[in-house]
C-alpha atoms as a PDB file:
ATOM      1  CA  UNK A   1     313.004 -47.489 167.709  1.00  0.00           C
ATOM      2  CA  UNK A   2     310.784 -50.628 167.259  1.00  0.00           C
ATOM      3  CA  UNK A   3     314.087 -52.346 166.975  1.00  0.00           C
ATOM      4  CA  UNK A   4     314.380 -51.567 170.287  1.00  0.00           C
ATOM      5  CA  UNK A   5     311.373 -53.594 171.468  1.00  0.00           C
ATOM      6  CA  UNK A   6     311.543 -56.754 169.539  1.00  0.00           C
ATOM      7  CA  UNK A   7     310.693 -59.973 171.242  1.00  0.00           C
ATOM      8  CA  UNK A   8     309.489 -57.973 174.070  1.00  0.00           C
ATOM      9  CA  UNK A   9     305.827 -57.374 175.477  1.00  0.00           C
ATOM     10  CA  UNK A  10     304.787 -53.699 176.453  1.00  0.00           C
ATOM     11  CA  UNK A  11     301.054 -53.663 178.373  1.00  0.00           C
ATOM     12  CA  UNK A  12     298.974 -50.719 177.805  1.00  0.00           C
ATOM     13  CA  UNK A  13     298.382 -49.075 181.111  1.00  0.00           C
ATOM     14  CA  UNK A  14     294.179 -49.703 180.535  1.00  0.00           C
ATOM     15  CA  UNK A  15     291.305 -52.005 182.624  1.00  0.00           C
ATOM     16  CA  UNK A  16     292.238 -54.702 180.081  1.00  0.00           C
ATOM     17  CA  UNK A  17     296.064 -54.214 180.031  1.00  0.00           C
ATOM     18  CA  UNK A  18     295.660 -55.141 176.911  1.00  0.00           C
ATOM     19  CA  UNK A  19     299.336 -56.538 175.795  1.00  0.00           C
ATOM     20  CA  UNK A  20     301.496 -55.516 172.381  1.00  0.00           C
ATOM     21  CA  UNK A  21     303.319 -58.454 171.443  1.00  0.00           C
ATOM     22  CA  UNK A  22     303.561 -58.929 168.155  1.00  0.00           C
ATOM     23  CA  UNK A  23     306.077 -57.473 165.967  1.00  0.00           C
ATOM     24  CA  UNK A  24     303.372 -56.002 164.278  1.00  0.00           C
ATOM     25  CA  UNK A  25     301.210 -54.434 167.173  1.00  0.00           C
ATOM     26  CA  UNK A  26     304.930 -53.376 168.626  1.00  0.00           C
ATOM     27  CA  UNK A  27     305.974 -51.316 164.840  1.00  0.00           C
ATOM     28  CA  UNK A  28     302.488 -49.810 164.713  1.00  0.00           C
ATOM     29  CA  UNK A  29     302.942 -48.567 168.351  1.00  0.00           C
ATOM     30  CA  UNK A  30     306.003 -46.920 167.863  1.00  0.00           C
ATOM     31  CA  UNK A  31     307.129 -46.668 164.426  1.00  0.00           C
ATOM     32  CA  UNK A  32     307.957 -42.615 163.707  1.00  0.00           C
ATOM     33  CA  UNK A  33     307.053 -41.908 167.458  1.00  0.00           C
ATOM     34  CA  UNK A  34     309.012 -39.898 169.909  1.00  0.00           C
ATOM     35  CA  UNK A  35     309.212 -42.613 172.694  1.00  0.00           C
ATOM     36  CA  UNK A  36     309.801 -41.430 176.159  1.00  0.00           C
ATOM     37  CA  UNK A  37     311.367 -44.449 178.806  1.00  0.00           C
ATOM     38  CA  UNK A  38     310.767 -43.612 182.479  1.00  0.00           C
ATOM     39  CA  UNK A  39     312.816 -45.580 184.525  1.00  0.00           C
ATOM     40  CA  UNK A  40     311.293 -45.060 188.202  1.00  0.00           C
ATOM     41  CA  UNK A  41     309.675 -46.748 191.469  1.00  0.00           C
ATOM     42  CA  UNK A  42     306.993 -45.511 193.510  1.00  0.00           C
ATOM     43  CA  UNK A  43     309.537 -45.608 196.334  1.00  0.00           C
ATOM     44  CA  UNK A  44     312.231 -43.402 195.417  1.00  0.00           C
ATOM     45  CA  UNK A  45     312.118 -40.364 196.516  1.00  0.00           C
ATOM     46  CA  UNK A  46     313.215 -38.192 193.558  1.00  0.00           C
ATOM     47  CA  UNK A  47     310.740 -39.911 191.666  1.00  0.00           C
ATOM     48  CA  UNK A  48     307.919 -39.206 194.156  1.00  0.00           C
ATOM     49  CA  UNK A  49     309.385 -35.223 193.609  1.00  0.00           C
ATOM     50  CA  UNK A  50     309.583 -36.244 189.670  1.00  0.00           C
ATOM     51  CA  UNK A  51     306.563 -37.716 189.107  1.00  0.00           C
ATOM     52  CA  UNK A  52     303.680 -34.886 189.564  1.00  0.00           C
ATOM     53  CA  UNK A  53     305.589 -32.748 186.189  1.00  0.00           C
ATOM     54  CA  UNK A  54     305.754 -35.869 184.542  1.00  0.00           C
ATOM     55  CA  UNK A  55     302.147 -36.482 184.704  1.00  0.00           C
ATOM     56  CA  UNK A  56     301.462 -33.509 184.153  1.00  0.00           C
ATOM     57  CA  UNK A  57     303.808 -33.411 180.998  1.00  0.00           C
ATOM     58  CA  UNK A  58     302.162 -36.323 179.509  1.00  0.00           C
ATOM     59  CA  UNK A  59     299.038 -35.599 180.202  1.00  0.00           C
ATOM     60  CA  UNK A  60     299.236 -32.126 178.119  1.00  0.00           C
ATOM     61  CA  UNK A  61     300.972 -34.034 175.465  1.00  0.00           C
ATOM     62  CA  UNK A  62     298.334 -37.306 174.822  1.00  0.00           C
ATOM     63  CA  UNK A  63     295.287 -34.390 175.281  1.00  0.00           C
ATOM     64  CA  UNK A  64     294.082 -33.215 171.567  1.00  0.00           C
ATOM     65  CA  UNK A  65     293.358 -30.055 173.406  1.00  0.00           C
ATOM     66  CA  UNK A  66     296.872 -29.498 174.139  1.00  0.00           C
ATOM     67  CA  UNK A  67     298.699 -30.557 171.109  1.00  0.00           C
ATOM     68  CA  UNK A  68     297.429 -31.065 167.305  1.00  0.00           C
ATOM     69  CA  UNK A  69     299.609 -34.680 167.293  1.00  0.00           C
ATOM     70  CA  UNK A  70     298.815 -36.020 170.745  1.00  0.00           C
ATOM     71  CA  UNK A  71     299.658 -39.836 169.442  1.00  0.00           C
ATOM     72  CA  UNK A  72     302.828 -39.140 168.180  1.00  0.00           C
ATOM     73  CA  UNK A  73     304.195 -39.558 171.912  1.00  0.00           C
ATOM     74  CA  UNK A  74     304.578 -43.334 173.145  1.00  0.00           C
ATOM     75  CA  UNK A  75     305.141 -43.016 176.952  1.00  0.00           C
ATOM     76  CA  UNK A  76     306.649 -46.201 178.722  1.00  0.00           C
ATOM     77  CA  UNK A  77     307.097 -46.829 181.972  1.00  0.00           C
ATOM     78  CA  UNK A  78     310.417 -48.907 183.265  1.00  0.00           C
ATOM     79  CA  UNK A  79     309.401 -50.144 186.752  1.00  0.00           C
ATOM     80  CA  UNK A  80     312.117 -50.053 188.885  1.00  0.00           C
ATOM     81  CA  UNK A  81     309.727 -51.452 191.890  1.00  0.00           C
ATOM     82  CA  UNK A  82     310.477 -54.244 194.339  1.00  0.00           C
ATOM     83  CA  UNK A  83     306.979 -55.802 194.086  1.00  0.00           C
ATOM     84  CA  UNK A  84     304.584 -56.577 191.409  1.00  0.00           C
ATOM     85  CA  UNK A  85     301.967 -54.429 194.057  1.00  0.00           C
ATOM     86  CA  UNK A  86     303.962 -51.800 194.068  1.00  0.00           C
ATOM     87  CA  UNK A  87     304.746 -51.729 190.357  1.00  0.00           C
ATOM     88  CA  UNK A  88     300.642 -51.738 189.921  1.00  0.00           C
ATOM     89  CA  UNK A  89     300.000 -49.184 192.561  1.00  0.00           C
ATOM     90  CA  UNK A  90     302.393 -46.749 190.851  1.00  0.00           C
ATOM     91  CA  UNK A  91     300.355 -47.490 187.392  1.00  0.00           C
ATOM     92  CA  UNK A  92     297.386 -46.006 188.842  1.00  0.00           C
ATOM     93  CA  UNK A  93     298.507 -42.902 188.722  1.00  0.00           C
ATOM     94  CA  UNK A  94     300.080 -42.658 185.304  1.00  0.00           C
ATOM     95  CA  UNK A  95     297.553 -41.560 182.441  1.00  0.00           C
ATOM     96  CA  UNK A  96     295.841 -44.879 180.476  1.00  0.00           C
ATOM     97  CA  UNK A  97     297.651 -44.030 177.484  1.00  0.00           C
ATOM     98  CA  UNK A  98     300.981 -45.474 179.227  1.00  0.00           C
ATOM     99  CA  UNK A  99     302.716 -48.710 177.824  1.00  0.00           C
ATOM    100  CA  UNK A 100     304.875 -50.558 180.333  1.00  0.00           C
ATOM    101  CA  UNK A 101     307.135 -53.723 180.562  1.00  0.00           C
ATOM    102  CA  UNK A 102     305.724 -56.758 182.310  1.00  0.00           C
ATOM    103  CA  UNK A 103     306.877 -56.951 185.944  1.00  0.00           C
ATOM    104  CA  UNK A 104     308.982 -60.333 185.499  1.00  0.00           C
ATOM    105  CA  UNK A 105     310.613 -59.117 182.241  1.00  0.00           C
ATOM    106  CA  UNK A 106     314.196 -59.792 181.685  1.00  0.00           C
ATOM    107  CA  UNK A 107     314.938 -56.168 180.337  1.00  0.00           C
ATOM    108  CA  UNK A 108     313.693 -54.240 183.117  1.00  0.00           C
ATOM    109  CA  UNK A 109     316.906 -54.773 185.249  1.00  0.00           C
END
């Protein structure tokens, strides 16, 4: 799977959006991880009906409380937004934990 992100930069979804993109940040990240891609924009409507399970999915899933191996998920987020404001908006409401694709990046299309 960390094939899958090579020459690419994923941000975590923190205050710092701190950015993975080095091959080595990128393989710890998501070497022997289930990685889940969710392709979505805060203005479709399926999504807006999609989006409270997902949260709440995740959310379970990166809580300790919830499950013994909460970092073995890598969550990434595939903005399918017409605006960088948008894209950011959207973020807010995803857990921290989140990685996602810079808005300009060639892959996201």
């Amino acid at each position: 799977m960390a094939d899958l992100f090579e020459g690419v930069t994923l941000i975590v979804n923190n205050r710092d959006r701190d950015q993975l993109d080095t091959p080595q940040q990128l393989e710890n990240k998501v070497r022997n991880k289930l990685v889940l891609l969710y392709f979505g924009s805060r203005e479709c409507p399926k999504c807006q009906e999609f989006t409270p399970v997902l949260q709440e999915f995740t959310n379970q899933l990166l809580d300790e409380f919830y499950v013994e191996r909460a970092a073995q998920l890598v969550p990434v987020y595939v903005s399918q937004d017409q605006t960088e404001e948008k894209e950011q908006q959207y973020l807010r409401t995803l857990h921290r934990k989140w990685l996602y694709l810079p808005f300009q990046d060639k892959y996201k299309r």
